[in-house]
PDB file of N, CA and C in Angstrom:
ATOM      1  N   UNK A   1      39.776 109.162 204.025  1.00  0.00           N
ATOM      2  CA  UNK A   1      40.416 110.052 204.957  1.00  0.00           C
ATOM      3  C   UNK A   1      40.048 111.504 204.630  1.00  0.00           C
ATOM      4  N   UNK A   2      40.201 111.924 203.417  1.00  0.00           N
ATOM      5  CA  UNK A   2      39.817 113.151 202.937  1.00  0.00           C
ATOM      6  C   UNK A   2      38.667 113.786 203.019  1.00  0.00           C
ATOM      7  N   UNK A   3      37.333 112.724 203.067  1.00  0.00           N
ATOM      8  CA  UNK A   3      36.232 112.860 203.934  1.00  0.00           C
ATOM      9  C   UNK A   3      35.616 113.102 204.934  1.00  0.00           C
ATOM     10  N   UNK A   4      36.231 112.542 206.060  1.00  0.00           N
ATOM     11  CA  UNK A   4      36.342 112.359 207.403  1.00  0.00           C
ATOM     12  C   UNK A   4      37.418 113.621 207.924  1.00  0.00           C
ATOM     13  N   UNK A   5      38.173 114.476 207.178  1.00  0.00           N
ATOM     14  CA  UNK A   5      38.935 115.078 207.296  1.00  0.00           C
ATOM     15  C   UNK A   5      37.962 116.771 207.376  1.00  0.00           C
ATOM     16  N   UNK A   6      37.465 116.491 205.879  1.00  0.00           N
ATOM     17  CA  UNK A   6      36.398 117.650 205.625  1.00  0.00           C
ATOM     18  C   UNK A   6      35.225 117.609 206.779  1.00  0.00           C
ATOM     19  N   UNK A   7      34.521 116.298 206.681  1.00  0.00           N
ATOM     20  CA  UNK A   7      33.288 116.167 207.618  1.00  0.00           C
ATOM     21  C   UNK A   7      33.820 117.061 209.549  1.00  0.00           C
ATOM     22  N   UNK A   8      35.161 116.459 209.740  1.00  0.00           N
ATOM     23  CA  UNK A   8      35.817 117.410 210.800  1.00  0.00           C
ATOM     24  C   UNK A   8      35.900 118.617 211.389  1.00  0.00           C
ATOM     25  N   UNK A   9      35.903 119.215 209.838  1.00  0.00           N
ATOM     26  CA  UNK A   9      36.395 121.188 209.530  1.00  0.00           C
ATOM     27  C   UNK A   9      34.556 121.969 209.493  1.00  0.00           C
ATOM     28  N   UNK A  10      33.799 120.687 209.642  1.00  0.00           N
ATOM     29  CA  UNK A  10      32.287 121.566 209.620  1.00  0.00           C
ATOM     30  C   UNK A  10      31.587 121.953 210.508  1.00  0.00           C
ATOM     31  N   UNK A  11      30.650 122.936 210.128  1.00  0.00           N
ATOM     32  CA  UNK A  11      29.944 123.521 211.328  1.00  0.00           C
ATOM     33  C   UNK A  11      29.515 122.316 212.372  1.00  0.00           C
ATOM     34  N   UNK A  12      29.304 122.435 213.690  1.00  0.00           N
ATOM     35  CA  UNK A  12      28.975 121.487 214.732  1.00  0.00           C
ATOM     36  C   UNK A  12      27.763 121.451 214.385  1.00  0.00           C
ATOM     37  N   UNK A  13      27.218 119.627 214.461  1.00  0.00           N
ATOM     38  CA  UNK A  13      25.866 120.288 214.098  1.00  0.00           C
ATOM     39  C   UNK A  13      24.856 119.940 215.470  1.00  0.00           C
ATOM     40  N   UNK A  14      23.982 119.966 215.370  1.00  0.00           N
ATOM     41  CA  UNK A  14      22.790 120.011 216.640  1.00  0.00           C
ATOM     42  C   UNK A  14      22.730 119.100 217.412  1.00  0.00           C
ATOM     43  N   UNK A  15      23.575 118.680 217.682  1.00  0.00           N
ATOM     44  CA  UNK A  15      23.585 117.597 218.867  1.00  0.00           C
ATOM     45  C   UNK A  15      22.407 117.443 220.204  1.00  0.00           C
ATOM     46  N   UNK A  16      22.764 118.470 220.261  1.00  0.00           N
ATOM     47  CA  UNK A  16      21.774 118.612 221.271  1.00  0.00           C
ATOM     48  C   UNK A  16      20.334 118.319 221.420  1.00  0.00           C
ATOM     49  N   UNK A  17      19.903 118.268 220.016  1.00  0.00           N
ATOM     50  CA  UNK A  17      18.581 117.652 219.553  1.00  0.00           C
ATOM     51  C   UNK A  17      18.326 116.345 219.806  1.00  0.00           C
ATOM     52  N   UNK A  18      19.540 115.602 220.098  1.00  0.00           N
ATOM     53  CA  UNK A  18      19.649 113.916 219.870  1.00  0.00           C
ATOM     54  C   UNK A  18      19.064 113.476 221.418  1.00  0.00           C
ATOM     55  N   UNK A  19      17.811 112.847 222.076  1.00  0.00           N
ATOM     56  CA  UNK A  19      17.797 112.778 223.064  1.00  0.00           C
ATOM     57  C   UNK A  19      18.033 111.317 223.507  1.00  0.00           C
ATOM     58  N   UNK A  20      18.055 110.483 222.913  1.00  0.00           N
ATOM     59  CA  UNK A  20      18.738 109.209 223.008  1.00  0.00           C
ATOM     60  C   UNK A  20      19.681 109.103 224.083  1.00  0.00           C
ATOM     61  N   UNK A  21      20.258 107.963 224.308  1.00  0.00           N
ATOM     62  CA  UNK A  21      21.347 107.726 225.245  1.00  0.00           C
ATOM     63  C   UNK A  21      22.039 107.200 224.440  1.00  0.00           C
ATOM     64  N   UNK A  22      23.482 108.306 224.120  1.00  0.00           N
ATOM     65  CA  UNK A  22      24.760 107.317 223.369  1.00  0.00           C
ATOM     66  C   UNK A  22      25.928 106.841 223.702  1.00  0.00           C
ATOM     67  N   UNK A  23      26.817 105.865 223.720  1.00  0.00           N
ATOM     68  CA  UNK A  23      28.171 105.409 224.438  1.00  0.00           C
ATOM     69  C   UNK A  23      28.948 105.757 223.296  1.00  0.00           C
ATOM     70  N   UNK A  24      29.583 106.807 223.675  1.00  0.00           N
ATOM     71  CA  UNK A  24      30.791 107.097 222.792  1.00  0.00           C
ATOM     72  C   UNK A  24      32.353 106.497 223.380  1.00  0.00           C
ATOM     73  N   UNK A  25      32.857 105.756 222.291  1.00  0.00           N
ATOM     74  CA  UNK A  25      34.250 105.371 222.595  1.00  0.00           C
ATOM     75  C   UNK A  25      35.008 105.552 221.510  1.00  0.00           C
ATOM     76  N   UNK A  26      36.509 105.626 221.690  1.00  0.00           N
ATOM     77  CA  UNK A  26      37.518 105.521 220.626  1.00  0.00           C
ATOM     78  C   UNK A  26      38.601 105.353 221.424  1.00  0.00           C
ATOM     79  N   UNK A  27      39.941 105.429 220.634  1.00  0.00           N
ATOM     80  CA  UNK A  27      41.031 105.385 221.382  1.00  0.00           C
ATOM     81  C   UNK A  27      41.891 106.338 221.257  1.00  0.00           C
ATOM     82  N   UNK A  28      42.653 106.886 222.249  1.00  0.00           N
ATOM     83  CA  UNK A  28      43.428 107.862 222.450  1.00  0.00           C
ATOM     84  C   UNK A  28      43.988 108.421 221.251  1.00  0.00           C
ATOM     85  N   UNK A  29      44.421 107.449 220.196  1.00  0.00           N
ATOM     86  CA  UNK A  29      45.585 107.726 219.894  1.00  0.00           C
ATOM     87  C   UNK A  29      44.948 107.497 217.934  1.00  0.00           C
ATOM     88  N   UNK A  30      43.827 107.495 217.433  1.00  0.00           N
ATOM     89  CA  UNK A  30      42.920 107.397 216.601  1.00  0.00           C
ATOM     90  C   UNK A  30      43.580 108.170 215.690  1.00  0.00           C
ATOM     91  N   UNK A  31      43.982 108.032 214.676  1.00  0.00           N
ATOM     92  CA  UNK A  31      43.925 108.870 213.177  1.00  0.00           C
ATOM     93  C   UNK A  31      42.873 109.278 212.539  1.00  0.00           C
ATOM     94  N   UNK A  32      42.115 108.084 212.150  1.00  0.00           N
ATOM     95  CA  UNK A  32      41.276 108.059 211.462  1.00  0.00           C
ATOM     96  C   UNK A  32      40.010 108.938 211.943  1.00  0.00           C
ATOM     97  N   UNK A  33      39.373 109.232 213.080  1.00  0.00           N
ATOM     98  CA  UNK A  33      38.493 109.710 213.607  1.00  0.00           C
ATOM     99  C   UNK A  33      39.496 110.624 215.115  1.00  0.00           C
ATOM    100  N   UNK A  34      39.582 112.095 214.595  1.00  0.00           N
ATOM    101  CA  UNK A  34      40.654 112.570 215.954  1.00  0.00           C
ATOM    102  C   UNK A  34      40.043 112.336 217.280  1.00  0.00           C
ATOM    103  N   UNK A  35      40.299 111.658 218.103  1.00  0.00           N
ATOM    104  CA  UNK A  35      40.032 111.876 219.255  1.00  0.00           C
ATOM    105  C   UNK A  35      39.453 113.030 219.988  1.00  0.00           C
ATOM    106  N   UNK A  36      40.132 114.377 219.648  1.00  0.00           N
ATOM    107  CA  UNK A  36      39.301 115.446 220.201  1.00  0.00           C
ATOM    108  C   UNK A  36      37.584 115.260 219.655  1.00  0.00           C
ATOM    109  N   UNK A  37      37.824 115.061 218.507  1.00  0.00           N
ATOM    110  CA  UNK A  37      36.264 114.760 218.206  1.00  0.00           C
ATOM    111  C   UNK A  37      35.334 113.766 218.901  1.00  0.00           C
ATOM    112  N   UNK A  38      36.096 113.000 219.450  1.00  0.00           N
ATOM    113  CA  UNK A  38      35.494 112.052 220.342  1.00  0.00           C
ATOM    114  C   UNK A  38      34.732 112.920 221.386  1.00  0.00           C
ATOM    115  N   UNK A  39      35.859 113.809 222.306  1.00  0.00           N
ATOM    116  CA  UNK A  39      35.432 114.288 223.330  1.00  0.00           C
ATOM    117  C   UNK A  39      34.139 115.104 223.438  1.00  0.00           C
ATOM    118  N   UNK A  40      34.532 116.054 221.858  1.00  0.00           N
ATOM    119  CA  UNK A  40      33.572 116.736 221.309  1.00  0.00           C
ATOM    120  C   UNK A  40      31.852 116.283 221.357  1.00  0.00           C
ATOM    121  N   UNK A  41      32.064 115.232 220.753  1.00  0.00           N
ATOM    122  CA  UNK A  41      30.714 114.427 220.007  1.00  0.00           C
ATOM    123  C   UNK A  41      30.436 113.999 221.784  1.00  0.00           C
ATOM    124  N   UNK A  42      30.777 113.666 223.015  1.00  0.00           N
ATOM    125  CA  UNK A  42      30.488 113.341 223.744  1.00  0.00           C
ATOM    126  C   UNK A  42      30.026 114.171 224.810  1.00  0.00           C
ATOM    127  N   UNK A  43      30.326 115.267 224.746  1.00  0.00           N
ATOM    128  CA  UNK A  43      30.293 116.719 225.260  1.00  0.00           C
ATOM    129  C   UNK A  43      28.894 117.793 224.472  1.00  0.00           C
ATOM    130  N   UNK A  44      28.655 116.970 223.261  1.00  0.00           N
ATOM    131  CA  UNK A  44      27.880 118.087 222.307  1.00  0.00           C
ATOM    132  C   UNK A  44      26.444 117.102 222.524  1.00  0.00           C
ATOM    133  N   UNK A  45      26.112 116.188 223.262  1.00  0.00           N
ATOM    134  CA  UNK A  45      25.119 115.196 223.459  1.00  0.00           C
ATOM    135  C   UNK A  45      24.530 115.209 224.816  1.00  0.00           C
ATOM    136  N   UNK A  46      23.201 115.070 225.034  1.00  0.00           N
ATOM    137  CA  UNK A  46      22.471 115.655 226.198  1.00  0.00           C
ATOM    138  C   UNK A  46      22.692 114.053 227.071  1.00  0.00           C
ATOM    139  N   UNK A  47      22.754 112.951 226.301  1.00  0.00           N
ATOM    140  CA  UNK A  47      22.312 112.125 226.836  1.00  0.00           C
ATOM    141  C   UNK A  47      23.664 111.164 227.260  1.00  0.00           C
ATOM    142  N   UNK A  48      25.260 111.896 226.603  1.00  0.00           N
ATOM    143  CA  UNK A  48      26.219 111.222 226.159  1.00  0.00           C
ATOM    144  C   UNK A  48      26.932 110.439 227.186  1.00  0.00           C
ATOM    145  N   UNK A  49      27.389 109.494 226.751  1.00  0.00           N
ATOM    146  CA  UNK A  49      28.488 108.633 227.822  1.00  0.00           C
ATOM    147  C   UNK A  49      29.484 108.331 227.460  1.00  0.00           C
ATOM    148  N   UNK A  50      30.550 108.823 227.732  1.00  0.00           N
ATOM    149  CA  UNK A  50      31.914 108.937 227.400  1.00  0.00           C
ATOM    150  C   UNK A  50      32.660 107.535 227.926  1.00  0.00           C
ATOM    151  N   UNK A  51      33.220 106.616 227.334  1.00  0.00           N
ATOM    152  CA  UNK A  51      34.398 105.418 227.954  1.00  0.00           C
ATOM    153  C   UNK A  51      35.433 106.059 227.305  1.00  0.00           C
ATOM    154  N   UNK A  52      35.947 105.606 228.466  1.00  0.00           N
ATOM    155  CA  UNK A  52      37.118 106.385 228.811  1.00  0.00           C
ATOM    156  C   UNK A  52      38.377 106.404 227.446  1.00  0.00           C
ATOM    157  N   UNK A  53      38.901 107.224 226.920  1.00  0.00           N
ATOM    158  CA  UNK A  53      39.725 106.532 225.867  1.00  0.00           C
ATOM    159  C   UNK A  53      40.753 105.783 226.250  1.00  0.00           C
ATOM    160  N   UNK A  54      40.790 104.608 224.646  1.00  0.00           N
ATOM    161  CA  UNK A  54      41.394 103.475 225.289  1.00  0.00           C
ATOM    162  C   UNK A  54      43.068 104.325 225.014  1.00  0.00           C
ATOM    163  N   UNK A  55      43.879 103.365 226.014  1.00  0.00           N
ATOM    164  CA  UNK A  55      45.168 104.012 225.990  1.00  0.00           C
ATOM    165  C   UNK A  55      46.086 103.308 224.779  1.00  0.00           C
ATOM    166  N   UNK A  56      46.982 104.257 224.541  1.00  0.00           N
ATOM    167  CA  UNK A  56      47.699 103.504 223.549  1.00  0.00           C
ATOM    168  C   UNK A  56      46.607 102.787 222.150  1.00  0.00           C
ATOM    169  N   UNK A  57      45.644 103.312 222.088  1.00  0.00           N
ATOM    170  CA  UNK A  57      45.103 102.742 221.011  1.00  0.00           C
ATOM    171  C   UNK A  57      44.508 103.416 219.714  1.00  0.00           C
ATOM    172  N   UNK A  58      44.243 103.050 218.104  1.00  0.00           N
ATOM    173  CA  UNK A  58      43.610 103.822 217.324  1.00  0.00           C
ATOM    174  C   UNK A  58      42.599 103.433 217.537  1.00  0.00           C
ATOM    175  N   UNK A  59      41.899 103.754 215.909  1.00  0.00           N
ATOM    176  CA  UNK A  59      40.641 103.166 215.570  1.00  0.00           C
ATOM    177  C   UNK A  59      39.891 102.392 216.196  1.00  0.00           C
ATOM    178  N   UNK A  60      40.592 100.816 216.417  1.00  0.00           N
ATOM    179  CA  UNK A  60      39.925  99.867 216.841  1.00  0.00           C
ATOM    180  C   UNK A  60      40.156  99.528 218.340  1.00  0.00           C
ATOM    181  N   UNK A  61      40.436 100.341 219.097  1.00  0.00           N
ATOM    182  CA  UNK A  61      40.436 100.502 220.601  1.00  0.00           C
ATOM    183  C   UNK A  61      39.598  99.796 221.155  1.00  0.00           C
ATOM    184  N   UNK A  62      38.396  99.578 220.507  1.00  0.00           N
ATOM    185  CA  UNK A  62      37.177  98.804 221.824  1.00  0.00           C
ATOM    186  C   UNK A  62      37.541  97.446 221.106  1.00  0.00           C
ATOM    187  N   UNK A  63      38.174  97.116 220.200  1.00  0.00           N
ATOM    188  CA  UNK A  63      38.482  95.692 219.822  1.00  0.00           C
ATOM    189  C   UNK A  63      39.648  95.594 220.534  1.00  0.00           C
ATOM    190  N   UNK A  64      40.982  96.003 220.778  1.00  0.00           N
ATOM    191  CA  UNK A  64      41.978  96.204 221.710  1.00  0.00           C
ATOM    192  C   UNK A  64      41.851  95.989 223.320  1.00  0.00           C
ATOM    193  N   UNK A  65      40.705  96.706 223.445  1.00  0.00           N
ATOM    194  CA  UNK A  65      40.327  96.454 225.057  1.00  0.00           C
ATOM    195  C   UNK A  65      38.650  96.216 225.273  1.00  0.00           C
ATOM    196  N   UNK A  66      38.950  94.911 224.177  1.00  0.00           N
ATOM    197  CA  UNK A  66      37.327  94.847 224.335  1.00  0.00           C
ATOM    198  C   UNK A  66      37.314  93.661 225.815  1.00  0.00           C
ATOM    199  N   UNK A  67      38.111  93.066 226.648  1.00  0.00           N
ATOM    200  CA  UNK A  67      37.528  92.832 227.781  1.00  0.00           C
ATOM    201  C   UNK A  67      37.224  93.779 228.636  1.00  0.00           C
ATOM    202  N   UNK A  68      37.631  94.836 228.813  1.00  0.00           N
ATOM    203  CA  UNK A  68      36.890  96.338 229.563  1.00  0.00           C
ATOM    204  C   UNK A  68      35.596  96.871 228.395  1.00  0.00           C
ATOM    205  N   UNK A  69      35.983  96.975 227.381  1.00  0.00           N
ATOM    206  CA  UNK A  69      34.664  97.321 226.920  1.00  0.00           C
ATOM    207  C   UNK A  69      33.506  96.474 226.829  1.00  0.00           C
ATOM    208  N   UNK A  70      33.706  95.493 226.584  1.00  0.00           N
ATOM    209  CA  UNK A  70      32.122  94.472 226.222  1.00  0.00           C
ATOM    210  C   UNK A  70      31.417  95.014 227.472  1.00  0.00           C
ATOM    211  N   UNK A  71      31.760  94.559 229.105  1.00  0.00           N
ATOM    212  CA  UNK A  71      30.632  94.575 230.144  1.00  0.00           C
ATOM    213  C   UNK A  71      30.628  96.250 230.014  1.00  0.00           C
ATOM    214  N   UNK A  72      31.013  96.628 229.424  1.00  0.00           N
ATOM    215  CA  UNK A  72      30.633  98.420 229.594  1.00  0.00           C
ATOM    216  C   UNK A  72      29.488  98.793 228.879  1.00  0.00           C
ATOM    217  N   UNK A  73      29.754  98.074 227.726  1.00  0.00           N
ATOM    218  CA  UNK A  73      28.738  98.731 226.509  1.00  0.00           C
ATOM    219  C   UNK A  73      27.450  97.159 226.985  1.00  0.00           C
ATOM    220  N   UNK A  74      27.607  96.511 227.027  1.00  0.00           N
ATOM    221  CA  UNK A  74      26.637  95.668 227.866  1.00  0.00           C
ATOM    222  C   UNK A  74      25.827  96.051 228.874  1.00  0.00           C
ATOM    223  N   UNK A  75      25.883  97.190 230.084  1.00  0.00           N
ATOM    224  CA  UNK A  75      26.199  97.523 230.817  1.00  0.00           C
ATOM    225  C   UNK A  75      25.089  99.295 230.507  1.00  0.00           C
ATOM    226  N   UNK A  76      25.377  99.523 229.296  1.00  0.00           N
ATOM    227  CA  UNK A  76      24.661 100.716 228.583  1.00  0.00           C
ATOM    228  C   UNK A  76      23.388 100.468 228.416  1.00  0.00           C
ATOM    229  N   UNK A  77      23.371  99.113 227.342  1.00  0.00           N
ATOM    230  CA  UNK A  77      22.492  99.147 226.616  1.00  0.00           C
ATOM    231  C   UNK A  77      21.632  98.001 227.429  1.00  0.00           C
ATOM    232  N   UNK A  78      21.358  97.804 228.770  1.00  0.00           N
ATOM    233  CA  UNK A  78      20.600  97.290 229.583  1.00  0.00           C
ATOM    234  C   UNK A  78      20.287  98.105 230.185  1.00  0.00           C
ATOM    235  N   UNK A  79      20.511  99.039 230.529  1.00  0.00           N
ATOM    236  CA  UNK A  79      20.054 100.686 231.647  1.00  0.00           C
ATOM    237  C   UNK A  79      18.912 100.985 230.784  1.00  0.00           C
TER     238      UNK A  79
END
């Protein structure tokens, strides 16, 4: 936690360099990884794709609502 806490508080780094296509997900309600950072990391990416955050959920949100997520991220990584 104390890691992930620090890694948080650091300069943004170059995202923008990343030209890939990435599916970013988490869940609303995440400790472990803040959610704003979600939005962040999805917002700071040229190529990014945001699902939607899951509601009511932490960490493991796409395991929570993995019948909406599987055909999503299925769905990505066939495009």
């Amino acid at each position: 936690m104390k890691a992930i806490h620090r890694w948080g508080l650091q300069t943004p780094a170059y995202l923008s360099r990343i030209p890939h296509p990435v599916l970013v997900a988490n869940g609303e309600s995440d400790r472990t990884v803040p959610s704003e950072n979600t939005l962040d990391l999805a917002a700071g990416l040229p190529r990014g794709e945001l699902v939607p955050l899951c509601p009511d959920a932490g960490h493991g949100g796409i395991f929570q609502y993995h019948d909406a997520f599987v055909p999503r991220a299925l769905e990505f990584l066939e495009s």
